[in-house]
Structures are given as structure tokens and as C-alpha cells.
N, C-alpha and C. Protein backbone atom coordinates (compact mmCIF):
# COMPACT_ATOMS: atom_id res chain seq x y z
N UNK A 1 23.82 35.92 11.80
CA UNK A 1 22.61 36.66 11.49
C UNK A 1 21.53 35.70 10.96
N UNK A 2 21.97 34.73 10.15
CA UNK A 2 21.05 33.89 9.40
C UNK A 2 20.61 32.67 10.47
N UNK A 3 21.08 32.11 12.01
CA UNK A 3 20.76 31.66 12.70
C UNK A 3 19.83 32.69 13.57
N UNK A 4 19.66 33.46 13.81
CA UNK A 4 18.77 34.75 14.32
C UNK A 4 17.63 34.37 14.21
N UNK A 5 17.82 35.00 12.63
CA UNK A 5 17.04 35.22 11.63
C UNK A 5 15.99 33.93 11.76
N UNK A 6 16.46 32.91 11.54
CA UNK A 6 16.04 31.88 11.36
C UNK A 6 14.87 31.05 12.44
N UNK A 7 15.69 31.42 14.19
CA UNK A 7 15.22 31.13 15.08
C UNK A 7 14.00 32.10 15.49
N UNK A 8 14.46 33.75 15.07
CA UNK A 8 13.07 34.49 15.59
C UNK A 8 11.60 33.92 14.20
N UNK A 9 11.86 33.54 12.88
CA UNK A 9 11.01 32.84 12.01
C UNK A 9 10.18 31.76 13.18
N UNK A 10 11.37 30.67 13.40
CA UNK A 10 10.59 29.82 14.30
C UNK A 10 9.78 30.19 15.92
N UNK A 11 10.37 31.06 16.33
CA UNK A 11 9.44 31.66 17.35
C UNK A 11 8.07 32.63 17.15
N UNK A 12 7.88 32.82 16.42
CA UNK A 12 7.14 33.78 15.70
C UNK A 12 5.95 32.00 15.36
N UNK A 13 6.21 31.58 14.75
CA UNK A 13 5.35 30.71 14.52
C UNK A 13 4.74 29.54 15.62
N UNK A 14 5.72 29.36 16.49
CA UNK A 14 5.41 29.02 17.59
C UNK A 14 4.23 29.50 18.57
N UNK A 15 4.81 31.40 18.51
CA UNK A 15 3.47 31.97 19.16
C UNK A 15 2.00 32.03 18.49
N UNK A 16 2.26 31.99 17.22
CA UNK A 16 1.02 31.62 16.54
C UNK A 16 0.45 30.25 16.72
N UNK A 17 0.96 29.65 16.86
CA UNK A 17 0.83 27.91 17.26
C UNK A 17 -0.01 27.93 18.77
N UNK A 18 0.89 28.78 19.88
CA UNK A 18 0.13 28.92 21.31
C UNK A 18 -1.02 29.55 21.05
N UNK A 19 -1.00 30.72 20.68
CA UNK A 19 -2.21 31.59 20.52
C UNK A 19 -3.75 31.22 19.96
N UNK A 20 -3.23 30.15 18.71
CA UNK A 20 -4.37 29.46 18.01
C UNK A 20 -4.96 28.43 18.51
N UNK A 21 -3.92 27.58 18.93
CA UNK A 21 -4.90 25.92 19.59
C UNK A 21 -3.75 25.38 21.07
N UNK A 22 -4.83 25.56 21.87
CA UNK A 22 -4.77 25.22 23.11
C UNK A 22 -4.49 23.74 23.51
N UNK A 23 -5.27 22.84 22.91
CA UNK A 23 -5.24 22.05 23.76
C UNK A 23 -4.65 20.32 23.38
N UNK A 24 -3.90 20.43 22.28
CA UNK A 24 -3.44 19.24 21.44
C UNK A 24 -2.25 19.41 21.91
N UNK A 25 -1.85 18.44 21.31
CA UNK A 25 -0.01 17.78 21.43
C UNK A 25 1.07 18.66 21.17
N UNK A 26 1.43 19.13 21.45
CA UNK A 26 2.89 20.19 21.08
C UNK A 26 2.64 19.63 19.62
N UNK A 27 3.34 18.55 18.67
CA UNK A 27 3.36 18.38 17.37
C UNK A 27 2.63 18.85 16.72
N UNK A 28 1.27 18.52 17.14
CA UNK A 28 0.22 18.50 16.24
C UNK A 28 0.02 20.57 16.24
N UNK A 29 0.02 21.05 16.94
CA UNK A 29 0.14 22.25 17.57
C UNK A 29 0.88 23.25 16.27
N UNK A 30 2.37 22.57 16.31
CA UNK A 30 3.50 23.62 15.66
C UNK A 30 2.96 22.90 14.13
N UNK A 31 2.32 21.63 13.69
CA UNK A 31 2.13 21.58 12.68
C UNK A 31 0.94 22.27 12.15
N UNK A 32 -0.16 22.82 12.75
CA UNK A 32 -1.39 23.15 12.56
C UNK A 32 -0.95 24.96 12.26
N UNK A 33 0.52 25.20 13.01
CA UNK A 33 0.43 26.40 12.84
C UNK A 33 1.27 26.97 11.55
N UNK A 34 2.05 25.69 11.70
CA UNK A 34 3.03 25.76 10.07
C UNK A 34 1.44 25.68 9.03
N UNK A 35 0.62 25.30 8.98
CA UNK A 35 -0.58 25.27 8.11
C UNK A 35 -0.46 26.80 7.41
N UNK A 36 -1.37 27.24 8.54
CA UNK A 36 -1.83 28.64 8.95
C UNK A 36 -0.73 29.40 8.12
N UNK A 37 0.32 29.36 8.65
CA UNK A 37 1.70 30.43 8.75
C UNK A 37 1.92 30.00 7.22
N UNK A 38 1.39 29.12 6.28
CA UNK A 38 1.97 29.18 4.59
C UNK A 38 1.50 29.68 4.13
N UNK A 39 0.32 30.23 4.52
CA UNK A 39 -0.45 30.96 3.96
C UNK A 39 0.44 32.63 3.75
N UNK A 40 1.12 32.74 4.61
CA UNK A 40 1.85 34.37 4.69
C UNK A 40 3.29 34.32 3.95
N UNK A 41 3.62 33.09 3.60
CA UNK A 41 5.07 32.62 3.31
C UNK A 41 5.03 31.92 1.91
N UNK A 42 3.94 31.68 1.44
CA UNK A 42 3.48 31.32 -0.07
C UNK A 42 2.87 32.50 -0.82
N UNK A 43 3.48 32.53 -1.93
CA UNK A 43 2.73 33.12 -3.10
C UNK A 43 1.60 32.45 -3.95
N UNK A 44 0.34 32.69 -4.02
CA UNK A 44 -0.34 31.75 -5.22
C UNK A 44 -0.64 32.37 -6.25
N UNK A 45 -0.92 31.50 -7.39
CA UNK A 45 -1.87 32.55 -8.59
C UNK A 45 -2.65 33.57 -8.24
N UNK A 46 -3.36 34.48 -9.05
CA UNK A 46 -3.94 35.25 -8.41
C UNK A 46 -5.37 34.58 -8.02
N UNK A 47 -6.25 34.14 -6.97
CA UNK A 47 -6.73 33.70 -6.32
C UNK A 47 -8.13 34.35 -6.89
N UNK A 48 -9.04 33.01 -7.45
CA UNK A 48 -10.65 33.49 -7.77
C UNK A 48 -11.13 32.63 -7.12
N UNK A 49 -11.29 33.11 -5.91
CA UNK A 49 -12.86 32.24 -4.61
C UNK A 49 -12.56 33.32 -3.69
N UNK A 50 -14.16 32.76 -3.10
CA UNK A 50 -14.64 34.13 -2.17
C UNK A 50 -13.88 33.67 -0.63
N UNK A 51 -13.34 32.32 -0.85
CA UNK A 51 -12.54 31.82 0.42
C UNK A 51 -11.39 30.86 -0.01
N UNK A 52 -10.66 30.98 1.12
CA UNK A 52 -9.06 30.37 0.73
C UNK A 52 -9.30 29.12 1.98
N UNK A 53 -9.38 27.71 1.08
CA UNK A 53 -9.62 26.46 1.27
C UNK A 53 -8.60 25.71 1.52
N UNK A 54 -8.63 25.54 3.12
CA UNK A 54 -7.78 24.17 3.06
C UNK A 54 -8.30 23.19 3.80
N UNK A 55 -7.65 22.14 2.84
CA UNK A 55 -8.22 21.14 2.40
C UNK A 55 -7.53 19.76 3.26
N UNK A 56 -8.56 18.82 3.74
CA UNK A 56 -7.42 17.84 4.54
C UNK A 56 -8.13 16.89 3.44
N UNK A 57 -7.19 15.74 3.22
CA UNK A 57 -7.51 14.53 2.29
C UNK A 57 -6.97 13.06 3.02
N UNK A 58 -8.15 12.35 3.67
CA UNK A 58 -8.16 11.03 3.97
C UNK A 58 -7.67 11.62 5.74
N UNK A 59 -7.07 10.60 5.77
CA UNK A 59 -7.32 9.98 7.73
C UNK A 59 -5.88 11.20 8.00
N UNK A 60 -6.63 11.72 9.21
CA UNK A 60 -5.19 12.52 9.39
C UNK A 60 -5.43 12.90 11.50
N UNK A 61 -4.79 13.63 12.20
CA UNK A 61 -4.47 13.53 13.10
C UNK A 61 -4.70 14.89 13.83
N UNK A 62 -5.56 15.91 13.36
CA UNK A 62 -5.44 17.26 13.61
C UNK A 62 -6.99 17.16 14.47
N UNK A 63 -7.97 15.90 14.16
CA UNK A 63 -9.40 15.89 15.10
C UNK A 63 -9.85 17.69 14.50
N UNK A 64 -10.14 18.28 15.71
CA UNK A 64 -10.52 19.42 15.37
C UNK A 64 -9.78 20.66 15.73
N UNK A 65 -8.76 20.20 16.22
CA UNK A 65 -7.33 21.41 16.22
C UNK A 65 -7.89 22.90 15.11
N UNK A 66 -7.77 22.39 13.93
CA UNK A 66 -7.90 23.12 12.71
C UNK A 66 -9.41 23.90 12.71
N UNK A 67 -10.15 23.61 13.35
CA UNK A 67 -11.51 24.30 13.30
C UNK A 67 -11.71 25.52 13.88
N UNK A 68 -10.41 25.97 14.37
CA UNK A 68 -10.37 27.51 15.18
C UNK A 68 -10.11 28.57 13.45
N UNK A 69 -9.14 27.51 12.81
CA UNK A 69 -8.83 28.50 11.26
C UNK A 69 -9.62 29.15 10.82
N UNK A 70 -11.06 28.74 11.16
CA UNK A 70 -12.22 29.49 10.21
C UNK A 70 -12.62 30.32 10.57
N UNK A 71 -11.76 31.11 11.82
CA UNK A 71 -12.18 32.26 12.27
C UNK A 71 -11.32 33.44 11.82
N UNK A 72 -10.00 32.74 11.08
CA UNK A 72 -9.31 33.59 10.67
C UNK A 72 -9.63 33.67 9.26
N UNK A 73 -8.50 34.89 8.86
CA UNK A 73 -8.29 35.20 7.33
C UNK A 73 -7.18 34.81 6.75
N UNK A 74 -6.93 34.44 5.05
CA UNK A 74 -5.78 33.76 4.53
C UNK A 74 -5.96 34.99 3.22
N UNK A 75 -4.99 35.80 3.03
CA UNK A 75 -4.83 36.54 1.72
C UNK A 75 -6.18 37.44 1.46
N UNK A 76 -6.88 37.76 2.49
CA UNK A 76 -7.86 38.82 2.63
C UNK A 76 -9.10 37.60 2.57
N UNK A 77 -8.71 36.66 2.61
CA UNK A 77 -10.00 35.85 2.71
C UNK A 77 -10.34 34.99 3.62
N UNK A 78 -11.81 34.16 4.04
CA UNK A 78 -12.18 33.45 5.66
C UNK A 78 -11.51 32.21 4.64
N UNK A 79 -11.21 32.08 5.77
CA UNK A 79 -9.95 30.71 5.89
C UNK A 79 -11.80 29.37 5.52
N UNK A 80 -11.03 27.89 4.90
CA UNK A 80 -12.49 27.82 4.70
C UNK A 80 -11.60 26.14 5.03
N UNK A 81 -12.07 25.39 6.00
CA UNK A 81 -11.51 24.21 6.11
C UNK A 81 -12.24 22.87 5.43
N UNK A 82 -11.96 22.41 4.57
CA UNK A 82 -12.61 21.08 3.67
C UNK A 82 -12.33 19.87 4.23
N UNK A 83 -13.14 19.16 4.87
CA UNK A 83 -12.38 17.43 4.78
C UNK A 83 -13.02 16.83 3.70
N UNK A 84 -11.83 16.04 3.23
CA UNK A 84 -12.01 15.26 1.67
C UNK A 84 -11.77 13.96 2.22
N UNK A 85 -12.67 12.26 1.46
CA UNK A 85 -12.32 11.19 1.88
C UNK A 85 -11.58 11.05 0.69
N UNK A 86 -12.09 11.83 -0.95
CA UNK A 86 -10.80 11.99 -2.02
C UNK A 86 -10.96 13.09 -2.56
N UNK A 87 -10.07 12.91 -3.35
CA UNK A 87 -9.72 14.58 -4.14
C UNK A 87 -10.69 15.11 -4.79
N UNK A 88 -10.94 15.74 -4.75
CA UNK A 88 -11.93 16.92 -5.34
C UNK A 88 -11.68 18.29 -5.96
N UNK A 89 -11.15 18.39 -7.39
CA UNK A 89 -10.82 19.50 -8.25
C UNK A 89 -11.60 20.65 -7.52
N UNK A 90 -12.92 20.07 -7.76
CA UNK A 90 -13.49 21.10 -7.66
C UNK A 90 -13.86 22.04 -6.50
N UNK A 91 -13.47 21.72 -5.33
CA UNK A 91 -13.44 22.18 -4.50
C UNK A 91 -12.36 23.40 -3.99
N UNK A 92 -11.71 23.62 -4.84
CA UNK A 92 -10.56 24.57 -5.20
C UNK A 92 -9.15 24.86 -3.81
N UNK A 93 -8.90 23.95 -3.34
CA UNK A 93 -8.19 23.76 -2.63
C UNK A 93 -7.06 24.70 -2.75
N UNK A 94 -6.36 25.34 -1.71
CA UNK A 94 -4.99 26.20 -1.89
C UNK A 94 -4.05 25.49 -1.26
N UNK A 95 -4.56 24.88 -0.07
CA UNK A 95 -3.50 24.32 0.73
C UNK A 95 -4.46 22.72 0.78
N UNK A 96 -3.33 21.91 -0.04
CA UNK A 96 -4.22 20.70 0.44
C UNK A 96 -2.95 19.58 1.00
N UNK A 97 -3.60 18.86 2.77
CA UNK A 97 -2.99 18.34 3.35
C UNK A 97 -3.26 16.74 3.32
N UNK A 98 -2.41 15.68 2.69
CA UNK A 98 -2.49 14.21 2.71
C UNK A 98 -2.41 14.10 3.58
N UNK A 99 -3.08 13.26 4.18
CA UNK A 99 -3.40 12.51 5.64
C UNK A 99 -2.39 11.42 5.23
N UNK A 100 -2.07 10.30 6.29
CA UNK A 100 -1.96 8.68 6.59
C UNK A 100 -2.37 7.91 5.20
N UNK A 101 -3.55 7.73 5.21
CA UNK A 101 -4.41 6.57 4.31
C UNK A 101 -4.62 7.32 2.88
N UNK A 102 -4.16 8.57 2.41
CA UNK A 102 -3.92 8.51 0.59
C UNK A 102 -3.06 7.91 -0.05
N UNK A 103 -3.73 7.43 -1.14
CA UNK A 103 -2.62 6.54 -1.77
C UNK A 103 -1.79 6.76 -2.92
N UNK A 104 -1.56 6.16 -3.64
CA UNK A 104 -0.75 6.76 -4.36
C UNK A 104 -0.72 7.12 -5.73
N UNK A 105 -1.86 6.36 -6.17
CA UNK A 105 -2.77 6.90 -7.09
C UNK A 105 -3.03 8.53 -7.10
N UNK A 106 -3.03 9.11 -5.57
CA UNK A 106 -3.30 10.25 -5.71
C UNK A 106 -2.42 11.57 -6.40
N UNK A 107 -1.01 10.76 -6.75
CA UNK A 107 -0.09 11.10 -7.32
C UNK A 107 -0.82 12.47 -8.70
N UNK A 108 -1.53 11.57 -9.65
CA UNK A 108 -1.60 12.54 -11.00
C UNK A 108 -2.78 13.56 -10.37
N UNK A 109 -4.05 12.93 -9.49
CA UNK A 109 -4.62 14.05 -9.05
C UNK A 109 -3.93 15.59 -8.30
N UNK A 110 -3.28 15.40 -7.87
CA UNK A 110 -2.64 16.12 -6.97
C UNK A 110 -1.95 17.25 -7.45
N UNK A 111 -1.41 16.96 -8.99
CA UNK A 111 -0.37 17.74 -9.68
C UNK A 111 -1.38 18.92 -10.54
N UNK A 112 -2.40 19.37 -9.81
CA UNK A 112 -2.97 20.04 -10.16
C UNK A 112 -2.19 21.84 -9.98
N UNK A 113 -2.47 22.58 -10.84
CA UNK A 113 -1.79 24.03 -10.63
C UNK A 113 -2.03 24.70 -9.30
N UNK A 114 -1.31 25.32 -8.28
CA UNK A 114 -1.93 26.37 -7.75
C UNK A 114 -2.18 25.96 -6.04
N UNK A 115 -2.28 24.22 -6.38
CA UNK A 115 -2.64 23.89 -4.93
C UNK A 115 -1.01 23.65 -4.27
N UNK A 116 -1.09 24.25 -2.92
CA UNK A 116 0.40 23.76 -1.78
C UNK A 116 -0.12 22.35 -1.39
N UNK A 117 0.84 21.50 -1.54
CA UNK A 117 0.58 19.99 -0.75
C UNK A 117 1.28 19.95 -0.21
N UNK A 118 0.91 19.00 1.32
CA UNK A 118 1.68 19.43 2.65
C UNK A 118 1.48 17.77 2.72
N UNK A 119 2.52 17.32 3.84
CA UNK A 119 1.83 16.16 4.39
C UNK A 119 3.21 15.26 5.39
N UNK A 120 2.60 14.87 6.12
CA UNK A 120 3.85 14.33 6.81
C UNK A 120 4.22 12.62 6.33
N UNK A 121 3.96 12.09 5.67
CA UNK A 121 4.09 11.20 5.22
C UNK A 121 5.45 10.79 5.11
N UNK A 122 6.12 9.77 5.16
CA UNK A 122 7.74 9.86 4.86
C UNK A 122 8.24 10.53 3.38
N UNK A 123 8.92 11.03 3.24
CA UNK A 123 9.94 11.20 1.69
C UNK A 123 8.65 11.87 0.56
N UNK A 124 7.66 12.59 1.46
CA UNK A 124 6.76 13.59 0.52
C UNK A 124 6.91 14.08 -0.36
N UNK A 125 8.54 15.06 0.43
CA UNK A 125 8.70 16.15 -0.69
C UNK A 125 9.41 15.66 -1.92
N UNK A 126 10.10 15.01 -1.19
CA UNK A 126 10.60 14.28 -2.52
C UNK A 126 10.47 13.08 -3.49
N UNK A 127 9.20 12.45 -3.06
CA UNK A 127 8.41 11.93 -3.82
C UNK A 127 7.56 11.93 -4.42
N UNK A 128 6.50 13.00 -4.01
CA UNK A 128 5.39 12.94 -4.04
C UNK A 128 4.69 14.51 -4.80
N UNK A 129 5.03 15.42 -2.93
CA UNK A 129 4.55 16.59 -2.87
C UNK A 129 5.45 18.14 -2.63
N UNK A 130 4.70 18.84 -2.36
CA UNK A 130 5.98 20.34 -1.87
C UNK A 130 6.74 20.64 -0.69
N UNK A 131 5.82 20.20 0.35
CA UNK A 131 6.50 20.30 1.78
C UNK A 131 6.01 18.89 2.40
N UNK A 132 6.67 18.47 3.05
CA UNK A 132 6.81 17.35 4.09
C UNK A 132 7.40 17.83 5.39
N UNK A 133 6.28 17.40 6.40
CA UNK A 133 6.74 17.47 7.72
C UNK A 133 7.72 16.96 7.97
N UNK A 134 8.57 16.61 8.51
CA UNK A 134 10.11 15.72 9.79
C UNK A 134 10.06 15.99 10.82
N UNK A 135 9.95 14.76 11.62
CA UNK A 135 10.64 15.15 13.25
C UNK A 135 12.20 14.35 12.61
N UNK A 136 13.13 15.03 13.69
CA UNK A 136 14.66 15.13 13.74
C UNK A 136 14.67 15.92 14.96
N UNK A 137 15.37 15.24 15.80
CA UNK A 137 15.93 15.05 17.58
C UNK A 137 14.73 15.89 17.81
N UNK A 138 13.75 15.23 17.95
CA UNK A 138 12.20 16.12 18.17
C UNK A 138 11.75 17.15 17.96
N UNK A 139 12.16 17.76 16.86
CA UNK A 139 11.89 18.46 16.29
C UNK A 139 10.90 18.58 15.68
N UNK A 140 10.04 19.45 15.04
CA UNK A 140 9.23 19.51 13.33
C UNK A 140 10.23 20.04 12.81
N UNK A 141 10.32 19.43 11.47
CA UNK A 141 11.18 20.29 10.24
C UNK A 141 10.54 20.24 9.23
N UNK A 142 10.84 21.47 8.05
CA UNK A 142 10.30 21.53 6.66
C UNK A 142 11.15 20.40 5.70
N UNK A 143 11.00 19.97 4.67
CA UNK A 143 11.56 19.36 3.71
C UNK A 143 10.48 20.14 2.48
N UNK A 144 11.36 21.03 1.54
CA UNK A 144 10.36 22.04 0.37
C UNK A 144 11.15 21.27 -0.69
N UNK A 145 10.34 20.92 -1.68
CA UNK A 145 11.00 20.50 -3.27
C UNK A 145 10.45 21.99 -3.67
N UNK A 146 10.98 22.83 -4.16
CA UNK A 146 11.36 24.09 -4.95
C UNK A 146 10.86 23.84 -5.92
N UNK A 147 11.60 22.70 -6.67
CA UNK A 147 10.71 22.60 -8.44
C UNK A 147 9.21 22.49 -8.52
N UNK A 148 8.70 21.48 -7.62
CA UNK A 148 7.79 21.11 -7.62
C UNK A 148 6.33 22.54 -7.41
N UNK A 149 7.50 23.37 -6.49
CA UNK A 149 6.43 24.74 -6.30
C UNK A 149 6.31 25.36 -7.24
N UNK A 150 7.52 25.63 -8.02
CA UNK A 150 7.87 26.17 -9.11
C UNK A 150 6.64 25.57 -10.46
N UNK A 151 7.24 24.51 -10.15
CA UNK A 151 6.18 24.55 -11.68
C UNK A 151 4.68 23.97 -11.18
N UNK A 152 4.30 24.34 -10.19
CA UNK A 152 2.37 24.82 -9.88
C UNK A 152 2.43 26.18 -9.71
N UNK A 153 3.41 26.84 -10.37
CA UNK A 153 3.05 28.28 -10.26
C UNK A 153 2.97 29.19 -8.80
N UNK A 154 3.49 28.12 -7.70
CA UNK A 154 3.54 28.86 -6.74
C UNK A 154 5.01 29.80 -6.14
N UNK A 155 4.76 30.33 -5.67
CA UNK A 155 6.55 31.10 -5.19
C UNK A 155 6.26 31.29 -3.65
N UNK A 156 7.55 30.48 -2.83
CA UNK A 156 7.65 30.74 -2.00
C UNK A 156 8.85 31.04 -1.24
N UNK A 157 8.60 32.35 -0.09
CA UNK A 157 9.42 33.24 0.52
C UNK A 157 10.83 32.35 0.92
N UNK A 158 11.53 33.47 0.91
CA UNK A 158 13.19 33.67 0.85
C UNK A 158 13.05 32.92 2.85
N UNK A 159 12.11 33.07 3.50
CA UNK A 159 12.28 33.54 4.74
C UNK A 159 11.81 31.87 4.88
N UNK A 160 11.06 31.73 4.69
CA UNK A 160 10.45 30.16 4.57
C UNK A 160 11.89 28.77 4.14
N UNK A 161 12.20 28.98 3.25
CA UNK A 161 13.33 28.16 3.07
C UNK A 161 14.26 28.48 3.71
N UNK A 162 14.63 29.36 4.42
CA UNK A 162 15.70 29.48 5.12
C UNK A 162 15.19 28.50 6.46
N UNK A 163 14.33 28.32 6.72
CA UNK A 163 14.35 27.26 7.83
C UNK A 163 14.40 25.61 7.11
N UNK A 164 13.98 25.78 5.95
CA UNK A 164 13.70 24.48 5.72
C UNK A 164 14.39 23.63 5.00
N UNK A 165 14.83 22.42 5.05
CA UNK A 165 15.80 21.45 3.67
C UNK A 165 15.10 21.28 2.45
N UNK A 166 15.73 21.73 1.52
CA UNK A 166 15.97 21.77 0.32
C UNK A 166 15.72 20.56 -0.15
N UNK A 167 14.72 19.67 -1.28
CA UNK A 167 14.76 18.29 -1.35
C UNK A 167 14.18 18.57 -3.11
N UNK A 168 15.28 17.32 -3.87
CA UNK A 168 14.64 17.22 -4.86
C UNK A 168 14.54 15.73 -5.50
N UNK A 169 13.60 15.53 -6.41
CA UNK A 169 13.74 13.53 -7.01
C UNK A 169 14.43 14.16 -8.57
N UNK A 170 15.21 13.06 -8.33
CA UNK A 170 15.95 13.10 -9.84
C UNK A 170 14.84 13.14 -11.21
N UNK A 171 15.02 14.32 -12.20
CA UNK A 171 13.82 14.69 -13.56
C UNK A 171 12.84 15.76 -12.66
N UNK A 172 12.71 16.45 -11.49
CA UNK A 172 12.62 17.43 -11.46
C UNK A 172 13.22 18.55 -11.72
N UNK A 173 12.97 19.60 -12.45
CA UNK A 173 13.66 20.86 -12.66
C UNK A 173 14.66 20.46 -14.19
């Protein structure tokens, strides 16, 4: 049941992936739609902006894939896409995605409340941030550090980790 379960999750996001952006790389595709799709699979604080911001930070690989988002809605709100060359508090980010070229300095900025950090970077989740992309036998895969969501106050779905590996750095939690 929990392989089902698991596979209709990933098909389901897939068709959101076809439906949204046409014309990029399969990868870039199922990652643009894993974006999108955390938005339904994350809990945040209760949310004060008139739009739900996500946020890309430094050099990243999506071109303009992501520019269809702003036609949609995230938690009753227009999806609002930011490119950052650095971090910016104030820009109130929900979902903010490290590109390639952030460094690592960006570490204490980052640990801000409330924001999801995504990023495919190697050993993210468990270095760095909450979710990390993986390819594995060509795959995309999740890698979620739990604590790390946990204590920015975010909660995320039972349905979401069931696809994804579990990752933590030793003095979390």
C-alpha cells in the first residue's frame, strides 16, 4: 500500500510538472514542479504578505521555466517569483531556492524562521538546508532534515516524507 501510495504521490506531481512547463529538460521539469508541489505539502506560520514568494538565490538552472508560477496560486495567494544575487530578509521569502554559486556564509542568513530552503547542491539537507534535490539511477529524489523544518516552525506532510530520505547532521534535534 505504502509503495502505491507513494508512486501515485510521484505521478501526481509529475502531471503537474507536464502541465506547467513544456519545454525544459525532464530534470529541470520534475524539479520546478517539486517547487510548486511544497507549497501543498508544507505547513508555514501563519503567512502575513499579500503574496507567497519564491525566492531563487545566486546562479541556478531553471532560465525561465519558473515564470509560468506567477500565474498560479500558493496558500490562497499569486505565487510571486524573486531572483536574489543575495539574501534579502526582507523580501519575505517562503520558499527560498540556493542556486550553484551561494556560499557558505549564507549559512547564518538562511536560518531565518518560516523560510523552506531547497537546493540541489550536494549534502544540503544535511548540511546546510531542509530539502536537497538527488539524482540516484536517474532519478530526482528528496533528502528532508525534519529537525531543521521543525525548528523554522515549519511542518511538513506525512505524504511528502514518505517519498523522501530522512537526513540528519549530528547536534540537530
Amino acid at each position: 500500500m505504502l509503495f502505491f501510495r507513494t508512486r501515485l504521490i510521484g505521478l501526481a506531481l509529475l502531471l503537474c510538472a507536464h502541465s506547467l512547463f513544456a519545454a525544459a529538460s525532464v530534470e529541470h521539469k520534475i524539479k520546478a514542479a517539486y517547487l510548486y508541489n511544497f507549497t501543498k505539502f508544507v505547513t508555514w506560520p501563519e503567512l502575513h504578505s499579500e503574496t507567497f514568494n519564491l525566492c531563487l538565490l545566486g546562479e541556478n538552472s531553471f532560465g525561465s521555466l519558473l515564470d509560468s508560477l506567477e500565474s498560479r496560486t500558493a496558500l490562497g495567494l499569486p505565487i510571486k517569483l524573486i531572483r536574489l544575487r543575495r539574501f534579502n530578509a526582507s523580501k519575505h521569502c517562503h520558499i527560498l531556492y540556493l542556486g550553484s554559486a551561494t556560499t557558505e556564509d549564507t549559512r547564518q542568513l538562511i536560518a531565518s524562521s518560516g523560510i523552506l530552503t531547497v537546493s540541489e547542491k550536494n549534502q544540503f539537507a544535511k548540511h546546510i538546508g531542509m530539502i536537497g534535490f538527488v539524482v540516484r539511477e536517474g532519478k530526482i529524489k528528496l533528502q528532508i532534515n525534519i529537525n531543521r523544518l521543525k525548528q523554522s516552525g515549519l511542518e511538513v506532510s506525512a505524504k511528502l516524507l514518505e517519498i523522501a530520505e530522512i537526513v540528519e547532521r549530528n547536534g540537530d534535534g
